[in-house]
PDB file of N, CA and C in Angstrom:
ATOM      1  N   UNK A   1     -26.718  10.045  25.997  1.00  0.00           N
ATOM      2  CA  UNK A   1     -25.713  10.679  25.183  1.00  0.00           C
ATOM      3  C   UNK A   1     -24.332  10.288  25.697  1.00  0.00           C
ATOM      4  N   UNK A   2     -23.219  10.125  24.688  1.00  0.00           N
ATOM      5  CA  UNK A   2     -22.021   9.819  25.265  1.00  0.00           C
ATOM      6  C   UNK A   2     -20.955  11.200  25.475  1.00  0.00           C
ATOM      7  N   UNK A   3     -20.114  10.612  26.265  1.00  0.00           N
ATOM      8  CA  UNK A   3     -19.352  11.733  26.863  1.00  0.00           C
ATOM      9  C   UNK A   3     -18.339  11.424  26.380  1.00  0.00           C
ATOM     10  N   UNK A   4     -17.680  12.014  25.433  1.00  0.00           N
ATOM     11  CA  UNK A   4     -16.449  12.085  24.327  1.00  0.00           C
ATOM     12  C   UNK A   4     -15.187  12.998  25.389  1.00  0.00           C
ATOM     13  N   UNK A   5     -14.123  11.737  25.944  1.00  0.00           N
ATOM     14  CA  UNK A   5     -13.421  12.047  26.602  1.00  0.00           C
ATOM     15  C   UNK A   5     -11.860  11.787  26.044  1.00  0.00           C
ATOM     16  N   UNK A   6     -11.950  10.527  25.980  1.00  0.00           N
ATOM     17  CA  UNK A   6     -10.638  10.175  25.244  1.00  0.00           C
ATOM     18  C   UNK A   6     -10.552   9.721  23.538  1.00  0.00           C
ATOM     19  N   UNK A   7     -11.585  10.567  23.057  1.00  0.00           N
ATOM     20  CA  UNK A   7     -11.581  10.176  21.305  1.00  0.00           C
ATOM     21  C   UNK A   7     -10.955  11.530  20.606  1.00  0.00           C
ATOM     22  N   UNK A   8     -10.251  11.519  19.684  1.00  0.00           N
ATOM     23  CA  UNK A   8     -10.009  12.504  19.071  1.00  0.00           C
ATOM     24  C   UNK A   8     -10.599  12.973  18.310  1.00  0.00           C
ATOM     25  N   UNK A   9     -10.830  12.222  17.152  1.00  0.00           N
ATOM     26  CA  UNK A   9     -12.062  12.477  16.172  1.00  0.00           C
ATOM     27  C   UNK A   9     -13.056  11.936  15.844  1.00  0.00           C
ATOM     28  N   UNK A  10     -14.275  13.001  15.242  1.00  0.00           N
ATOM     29  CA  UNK A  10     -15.288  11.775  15.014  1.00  0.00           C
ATOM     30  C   UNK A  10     -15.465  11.218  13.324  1.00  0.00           C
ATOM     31  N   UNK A  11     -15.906  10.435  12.693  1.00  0.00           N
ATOM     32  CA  UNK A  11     -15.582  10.180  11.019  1.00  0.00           C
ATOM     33  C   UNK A  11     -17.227   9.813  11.211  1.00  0.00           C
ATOM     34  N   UNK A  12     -17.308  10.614   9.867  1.00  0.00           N
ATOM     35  CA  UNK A  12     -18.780  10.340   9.002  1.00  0.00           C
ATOM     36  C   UNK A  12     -18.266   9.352   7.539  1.00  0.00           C
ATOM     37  N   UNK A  13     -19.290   8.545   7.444  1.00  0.00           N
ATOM     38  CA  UNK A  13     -19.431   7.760   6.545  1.00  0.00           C
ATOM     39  C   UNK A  13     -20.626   7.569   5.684  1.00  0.00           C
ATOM     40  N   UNK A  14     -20.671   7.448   4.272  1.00  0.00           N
ATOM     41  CA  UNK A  14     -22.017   7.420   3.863  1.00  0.00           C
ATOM     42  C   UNK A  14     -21.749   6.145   2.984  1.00  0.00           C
ATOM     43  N   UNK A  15     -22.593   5.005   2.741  1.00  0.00           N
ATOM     44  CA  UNK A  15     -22.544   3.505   2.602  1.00  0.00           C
ATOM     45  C   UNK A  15     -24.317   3.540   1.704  1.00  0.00           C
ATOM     46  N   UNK A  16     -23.762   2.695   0.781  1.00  0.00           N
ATOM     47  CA  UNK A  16     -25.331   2.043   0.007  1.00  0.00           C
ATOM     48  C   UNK A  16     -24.857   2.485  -1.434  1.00  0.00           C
ATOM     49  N   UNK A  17     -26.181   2.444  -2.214  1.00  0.00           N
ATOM     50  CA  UNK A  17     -25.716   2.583  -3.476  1.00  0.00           C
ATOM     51  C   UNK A  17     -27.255   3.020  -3.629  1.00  0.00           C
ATOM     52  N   UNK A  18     -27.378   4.206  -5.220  1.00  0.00           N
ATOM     53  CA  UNK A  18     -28.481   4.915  -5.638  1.00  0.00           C
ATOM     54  C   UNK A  18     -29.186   5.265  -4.514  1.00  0.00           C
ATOM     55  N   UNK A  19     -30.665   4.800  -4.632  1.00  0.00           N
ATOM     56  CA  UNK A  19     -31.755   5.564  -3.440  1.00  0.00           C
ATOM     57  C   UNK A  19     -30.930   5.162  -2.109  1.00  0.00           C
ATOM     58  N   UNK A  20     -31.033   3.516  -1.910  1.00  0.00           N
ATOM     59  CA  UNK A  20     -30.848   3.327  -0.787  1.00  0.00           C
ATOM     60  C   UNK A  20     -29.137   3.227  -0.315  1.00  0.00           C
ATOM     61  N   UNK A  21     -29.214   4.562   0.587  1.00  0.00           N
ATOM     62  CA  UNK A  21     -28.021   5.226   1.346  1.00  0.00           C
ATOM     63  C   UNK A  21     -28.025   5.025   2.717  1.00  0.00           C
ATOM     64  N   UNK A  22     -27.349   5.414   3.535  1.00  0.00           N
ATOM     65  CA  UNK A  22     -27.072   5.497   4.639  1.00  0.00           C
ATOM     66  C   UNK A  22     -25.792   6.511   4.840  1.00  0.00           C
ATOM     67  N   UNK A  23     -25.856   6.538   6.126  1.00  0.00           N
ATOM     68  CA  UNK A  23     -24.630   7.102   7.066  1.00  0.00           C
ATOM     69  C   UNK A  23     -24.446   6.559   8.357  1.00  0.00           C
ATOM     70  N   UNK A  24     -23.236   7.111   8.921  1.00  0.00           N
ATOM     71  CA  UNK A  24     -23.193   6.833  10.271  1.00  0.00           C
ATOM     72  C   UNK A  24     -21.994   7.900  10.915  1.00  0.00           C
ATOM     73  N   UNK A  25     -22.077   8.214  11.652  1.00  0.00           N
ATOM     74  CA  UNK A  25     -20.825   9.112  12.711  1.00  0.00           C
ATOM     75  C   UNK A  25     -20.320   8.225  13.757  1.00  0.00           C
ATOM     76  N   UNK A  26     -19.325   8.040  13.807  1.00  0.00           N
ATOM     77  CA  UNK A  26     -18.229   7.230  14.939  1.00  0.00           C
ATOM     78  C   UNK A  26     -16.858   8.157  15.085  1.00  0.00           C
ATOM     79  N   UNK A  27     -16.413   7.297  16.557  1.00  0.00           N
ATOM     80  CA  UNK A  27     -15.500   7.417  16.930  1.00  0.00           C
ATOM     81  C   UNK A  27     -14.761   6.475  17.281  1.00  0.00           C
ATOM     82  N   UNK A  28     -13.507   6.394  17.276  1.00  0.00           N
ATOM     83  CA  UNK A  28     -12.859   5.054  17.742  1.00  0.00           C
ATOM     84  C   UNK A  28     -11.362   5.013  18.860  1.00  0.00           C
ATOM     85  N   UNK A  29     -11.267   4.374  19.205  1.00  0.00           N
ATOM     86  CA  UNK A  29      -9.679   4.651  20.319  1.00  0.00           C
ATOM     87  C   UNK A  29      -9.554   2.836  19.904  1.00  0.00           C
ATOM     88  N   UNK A  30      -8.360   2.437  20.815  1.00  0.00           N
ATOM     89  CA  UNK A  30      -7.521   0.986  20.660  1.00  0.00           C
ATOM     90  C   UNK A  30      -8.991  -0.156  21.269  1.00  0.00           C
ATOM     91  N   UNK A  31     -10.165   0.427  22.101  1.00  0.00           N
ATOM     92  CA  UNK A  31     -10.341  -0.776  22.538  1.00  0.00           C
ATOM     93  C   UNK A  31     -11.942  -0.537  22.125  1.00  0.00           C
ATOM     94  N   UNK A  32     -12.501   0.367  22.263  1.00  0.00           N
ATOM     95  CA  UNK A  32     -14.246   0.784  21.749  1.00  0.00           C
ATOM     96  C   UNK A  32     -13.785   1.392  20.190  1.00  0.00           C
ATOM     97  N   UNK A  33     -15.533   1.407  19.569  1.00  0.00           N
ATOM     98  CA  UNK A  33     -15.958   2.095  18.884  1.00  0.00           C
ATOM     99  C   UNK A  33     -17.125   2.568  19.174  1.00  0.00           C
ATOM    100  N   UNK A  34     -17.628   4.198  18.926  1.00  0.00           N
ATOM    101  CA  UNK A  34     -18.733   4.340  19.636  1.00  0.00           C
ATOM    102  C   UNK A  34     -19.703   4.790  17.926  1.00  0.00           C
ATOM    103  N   UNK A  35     -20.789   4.161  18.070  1.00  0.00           N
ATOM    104  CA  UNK A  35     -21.684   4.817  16.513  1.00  0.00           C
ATOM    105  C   UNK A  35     -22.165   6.106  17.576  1.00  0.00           C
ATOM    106  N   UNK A  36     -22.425   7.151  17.030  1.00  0.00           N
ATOM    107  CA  UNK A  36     -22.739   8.205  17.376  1.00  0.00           C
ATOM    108  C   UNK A  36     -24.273   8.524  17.173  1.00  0.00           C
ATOM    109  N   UNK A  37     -24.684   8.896  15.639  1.00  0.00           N
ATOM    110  CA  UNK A  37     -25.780   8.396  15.412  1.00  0.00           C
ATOM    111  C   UNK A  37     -25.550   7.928  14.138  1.00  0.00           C
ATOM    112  N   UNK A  38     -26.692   7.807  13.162  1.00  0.00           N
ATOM    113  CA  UNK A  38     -26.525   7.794  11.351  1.00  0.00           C
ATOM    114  C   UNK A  38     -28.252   7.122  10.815  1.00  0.00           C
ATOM    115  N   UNK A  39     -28.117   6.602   9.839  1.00  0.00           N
ATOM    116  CA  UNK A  39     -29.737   6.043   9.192  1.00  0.00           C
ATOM    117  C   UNK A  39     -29.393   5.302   8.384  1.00  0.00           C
ATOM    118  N   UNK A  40     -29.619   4.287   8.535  1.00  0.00           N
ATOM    119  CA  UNK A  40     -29.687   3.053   7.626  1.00  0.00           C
ATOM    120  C   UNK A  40     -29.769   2.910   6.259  1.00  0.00           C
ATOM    121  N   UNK A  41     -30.346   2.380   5.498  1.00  0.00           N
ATOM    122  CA  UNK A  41     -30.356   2.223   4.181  1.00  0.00           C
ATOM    123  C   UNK A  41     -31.956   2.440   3.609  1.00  0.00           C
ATOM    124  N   UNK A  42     -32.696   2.295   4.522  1.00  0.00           N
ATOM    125  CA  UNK A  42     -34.429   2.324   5.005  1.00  0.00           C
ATOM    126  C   UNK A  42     -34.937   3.622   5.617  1.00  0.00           C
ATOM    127  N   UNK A  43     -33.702   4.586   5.869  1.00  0.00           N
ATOM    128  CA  UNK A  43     -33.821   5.758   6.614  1.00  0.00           C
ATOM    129  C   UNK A  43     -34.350   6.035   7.867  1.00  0.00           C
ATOM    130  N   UNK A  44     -34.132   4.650   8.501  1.00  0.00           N
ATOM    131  CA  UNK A  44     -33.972   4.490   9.849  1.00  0.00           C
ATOM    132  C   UNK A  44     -32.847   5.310  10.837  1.00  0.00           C
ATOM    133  N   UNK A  45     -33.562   5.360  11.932  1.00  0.00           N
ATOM    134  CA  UNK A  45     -32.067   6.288  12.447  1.00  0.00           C
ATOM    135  C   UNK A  45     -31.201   5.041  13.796  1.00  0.00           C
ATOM    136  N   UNK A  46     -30.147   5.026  13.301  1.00  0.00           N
ATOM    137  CA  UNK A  46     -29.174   3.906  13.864  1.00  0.00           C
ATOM    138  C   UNK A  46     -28.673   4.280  15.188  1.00  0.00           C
ATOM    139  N   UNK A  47     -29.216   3.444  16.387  1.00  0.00           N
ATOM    140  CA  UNK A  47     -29.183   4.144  17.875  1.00  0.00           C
ATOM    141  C   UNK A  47     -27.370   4.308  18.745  1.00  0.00           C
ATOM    142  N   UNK A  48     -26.867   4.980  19.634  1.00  0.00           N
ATOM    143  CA  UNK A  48     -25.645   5.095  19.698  1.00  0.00           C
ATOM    144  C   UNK A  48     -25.706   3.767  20.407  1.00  0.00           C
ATOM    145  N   UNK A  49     -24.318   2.742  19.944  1.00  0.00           N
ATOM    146  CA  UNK A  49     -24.293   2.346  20.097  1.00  0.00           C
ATOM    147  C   UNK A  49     -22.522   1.904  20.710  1.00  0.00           C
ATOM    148  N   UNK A  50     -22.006   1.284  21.533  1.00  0.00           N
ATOM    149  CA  UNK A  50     -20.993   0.823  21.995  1.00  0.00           C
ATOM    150  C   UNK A  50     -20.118  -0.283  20.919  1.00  0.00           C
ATOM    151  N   UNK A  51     -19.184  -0.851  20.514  1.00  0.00           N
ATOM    152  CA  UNK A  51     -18.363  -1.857  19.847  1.00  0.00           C
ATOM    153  C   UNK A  51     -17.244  -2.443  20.387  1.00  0.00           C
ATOM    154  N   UNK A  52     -16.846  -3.601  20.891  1.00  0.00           N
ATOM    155  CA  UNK A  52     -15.423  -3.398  21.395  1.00  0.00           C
ATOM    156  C   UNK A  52     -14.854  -3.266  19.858  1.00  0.00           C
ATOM    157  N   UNK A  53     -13.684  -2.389  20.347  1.00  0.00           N
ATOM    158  CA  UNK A  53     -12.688  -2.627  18.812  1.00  0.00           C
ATOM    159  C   UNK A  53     -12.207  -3.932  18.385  1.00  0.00           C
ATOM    160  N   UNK A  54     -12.759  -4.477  17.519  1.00  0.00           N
ATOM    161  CA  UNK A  54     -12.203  -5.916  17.152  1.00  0.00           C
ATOM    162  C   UNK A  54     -10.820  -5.693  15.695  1.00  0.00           C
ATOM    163  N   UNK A  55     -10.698  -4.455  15.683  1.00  0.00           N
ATOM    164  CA  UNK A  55      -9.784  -4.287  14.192  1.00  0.00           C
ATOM    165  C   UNK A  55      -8.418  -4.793  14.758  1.00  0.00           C
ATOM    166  N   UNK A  56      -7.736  -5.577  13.544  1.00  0.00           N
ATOM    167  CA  UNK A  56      -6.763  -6.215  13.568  1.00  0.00           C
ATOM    168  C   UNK A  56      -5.646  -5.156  13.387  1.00  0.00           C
ATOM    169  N   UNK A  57      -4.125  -5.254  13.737  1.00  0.00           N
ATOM    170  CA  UNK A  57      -3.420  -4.563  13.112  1.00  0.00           C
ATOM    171  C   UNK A  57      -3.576  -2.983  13.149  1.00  0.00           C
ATOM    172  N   UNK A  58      -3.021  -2.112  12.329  1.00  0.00           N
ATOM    173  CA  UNK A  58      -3.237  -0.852  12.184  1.00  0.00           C
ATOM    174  C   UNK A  58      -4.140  -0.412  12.431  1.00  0.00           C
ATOM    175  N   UNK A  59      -4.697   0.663  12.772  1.00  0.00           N
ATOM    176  CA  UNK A  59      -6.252   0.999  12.865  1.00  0.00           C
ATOM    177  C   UNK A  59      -6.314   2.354  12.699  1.00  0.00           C
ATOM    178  N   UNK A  60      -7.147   1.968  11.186  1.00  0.00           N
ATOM    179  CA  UNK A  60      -7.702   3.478  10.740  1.00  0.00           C
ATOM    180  C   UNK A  60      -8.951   3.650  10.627  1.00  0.00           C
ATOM    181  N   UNK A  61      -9.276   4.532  10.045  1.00  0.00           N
ATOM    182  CA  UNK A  61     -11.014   4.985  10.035  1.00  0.00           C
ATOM    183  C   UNK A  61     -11.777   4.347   9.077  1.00  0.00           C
ATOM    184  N   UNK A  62     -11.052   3.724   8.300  1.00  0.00           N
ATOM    185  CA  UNK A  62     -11.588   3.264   7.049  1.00  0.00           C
ATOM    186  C   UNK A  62     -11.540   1.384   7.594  1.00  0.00           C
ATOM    187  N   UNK A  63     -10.737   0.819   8.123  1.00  0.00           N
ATOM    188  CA  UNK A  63     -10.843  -0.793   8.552  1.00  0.00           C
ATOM    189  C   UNK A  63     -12.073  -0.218   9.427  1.00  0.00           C
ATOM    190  N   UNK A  64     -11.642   0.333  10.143  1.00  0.00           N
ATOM    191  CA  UNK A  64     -12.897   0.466  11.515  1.00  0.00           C
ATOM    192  C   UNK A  64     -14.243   0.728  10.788  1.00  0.00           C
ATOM    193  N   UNK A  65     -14.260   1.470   9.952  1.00  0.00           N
ATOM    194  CA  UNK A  65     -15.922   1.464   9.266  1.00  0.00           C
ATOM    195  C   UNK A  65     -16.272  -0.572   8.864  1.00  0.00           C
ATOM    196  N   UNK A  66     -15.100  -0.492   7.737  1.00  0.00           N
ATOM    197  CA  UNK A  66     -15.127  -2.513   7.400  1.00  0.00           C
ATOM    198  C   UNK A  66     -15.936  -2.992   8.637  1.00  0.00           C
ATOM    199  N   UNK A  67     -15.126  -3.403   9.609  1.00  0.00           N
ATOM    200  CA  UNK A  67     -15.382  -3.797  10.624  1.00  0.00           C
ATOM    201  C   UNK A  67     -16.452  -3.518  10.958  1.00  0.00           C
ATOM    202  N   UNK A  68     -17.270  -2.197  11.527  1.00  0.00           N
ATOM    203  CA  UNK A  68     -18.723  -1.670  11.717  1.00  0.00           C
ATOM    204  C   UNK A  68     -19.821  -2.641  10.894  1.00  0.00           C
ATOM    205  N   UNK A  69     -19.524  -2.824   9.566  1.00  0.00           N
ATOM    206  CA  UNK A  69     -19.960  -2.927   8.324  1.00  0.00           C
ATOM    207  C   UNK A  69     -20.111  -4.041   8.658  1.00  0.00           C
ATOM    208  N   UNK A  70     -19.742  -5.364   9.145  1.00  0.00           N
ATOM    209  CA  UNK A  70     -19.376  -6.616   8.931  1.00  0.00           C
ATOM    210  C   UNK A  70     -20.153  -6.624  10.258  1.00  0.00           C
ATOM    211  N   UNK A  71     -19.817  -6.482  11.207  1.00  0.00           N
ATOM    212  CA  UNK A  71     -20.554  -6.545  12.421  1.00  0.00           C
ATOM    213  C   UNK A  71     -22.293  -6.534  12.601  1.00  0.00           C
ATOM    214  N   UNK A  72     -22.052  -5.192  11.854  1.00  0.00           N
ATOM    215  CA  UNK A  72     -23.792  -4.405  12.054  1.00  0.00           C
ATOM    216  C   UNK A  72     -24.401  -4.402  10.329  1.00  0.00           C
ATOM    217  N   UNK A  73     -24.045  -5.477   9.671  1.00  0.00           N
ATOM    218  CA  UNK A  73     -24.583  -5.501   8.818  1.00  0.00           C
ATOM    219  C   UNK A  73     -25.860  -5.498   8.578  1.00  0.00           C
ATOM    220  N   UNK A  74     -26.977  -6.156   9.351  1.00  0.00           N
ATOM    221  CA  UNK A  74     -28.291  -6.362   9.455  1.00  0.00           C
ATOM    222  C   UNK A  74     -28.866  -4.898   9.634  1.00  0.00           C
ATOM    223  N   UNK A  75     -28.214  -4.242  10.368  1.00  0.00           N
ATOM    224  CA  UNK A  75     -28.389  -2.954  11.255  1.00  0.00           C
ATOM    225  C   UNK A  75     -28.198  -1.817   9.735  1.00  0.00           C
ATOM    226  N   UNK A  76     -27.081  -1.596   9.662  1.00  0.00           N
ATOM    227  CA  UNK A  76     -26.813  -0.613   8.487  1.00  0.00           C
ATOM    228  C   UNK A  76     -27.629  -1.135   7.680  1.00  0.00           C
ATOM    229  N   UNK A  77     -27.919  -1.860   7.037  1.00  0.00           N
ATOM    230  CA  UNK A  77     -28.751  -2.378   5.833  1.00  0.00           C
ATOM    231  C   UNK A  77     -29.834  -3.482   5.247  1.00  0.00           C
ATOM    232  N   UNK A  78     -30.726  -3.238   6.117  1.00  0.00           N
ATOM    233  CA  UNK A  78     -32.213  -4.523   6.268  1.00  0.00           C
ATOM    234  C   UNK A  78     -31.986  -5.300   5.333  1.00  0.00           C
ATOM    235  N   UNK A  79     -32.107  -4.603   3.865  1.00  0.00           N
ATOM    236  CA  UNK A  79     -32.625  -5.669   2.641  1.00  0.00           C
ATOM    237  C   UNK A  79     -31.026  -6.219   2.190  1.00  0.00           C
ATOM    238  N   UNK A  80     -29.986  -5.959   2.745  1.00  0.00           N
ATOM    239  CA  UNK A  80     -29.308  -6.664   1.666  1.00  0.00           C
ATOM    240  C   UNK A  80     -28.280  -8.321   2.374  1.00  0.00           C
ATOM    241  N   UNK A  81     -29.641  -8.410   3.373  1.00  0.00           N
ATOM    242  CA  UNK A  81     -29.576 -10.026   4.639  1.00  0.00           C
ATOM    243  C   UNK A  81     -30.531 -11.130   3.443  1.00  0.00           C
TER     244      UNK A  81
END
């Protein structure tokens, strides 16, 4: 389990379309992102996982999901590789 020291908030996200959905819970600061937990698109459950922050520029909750998205694409969503 992680120890939420220097994050302020955490953001839920829900990603997919019709049946196949997902989520995920994160947190983010200037240099990590941490996935917290969430379930895939297969209703898998998505393990916590570490990110360095790779977001360019500004950084909000919504690039930082992009980013997640682009990264862990295989991960968030089996069938659509």
């Amino acid at each position: 389990m992680f120890e939420i020291l220097d994050f302020e908030k955490c953001h839920i996200v829900k990603f997919g379309s019709g049946k196949n959905t997902g989520f995920i819970v994160y947190t983010f600061n200037t240099s990590q992102i941490r996935i917290l937990t969430g379930k895939n698109t297969n209703q898998e459950e998505i393990p916590e996982t570490i990110l360095d922050n790779g977001v360019k520029g500004k950084i909000n909750p919504t690039k930082v999901f992009l980013f997640v998205a682009k990264v862990l694409k295989r991960t968030l969503c089996p069938q659509c590789v």
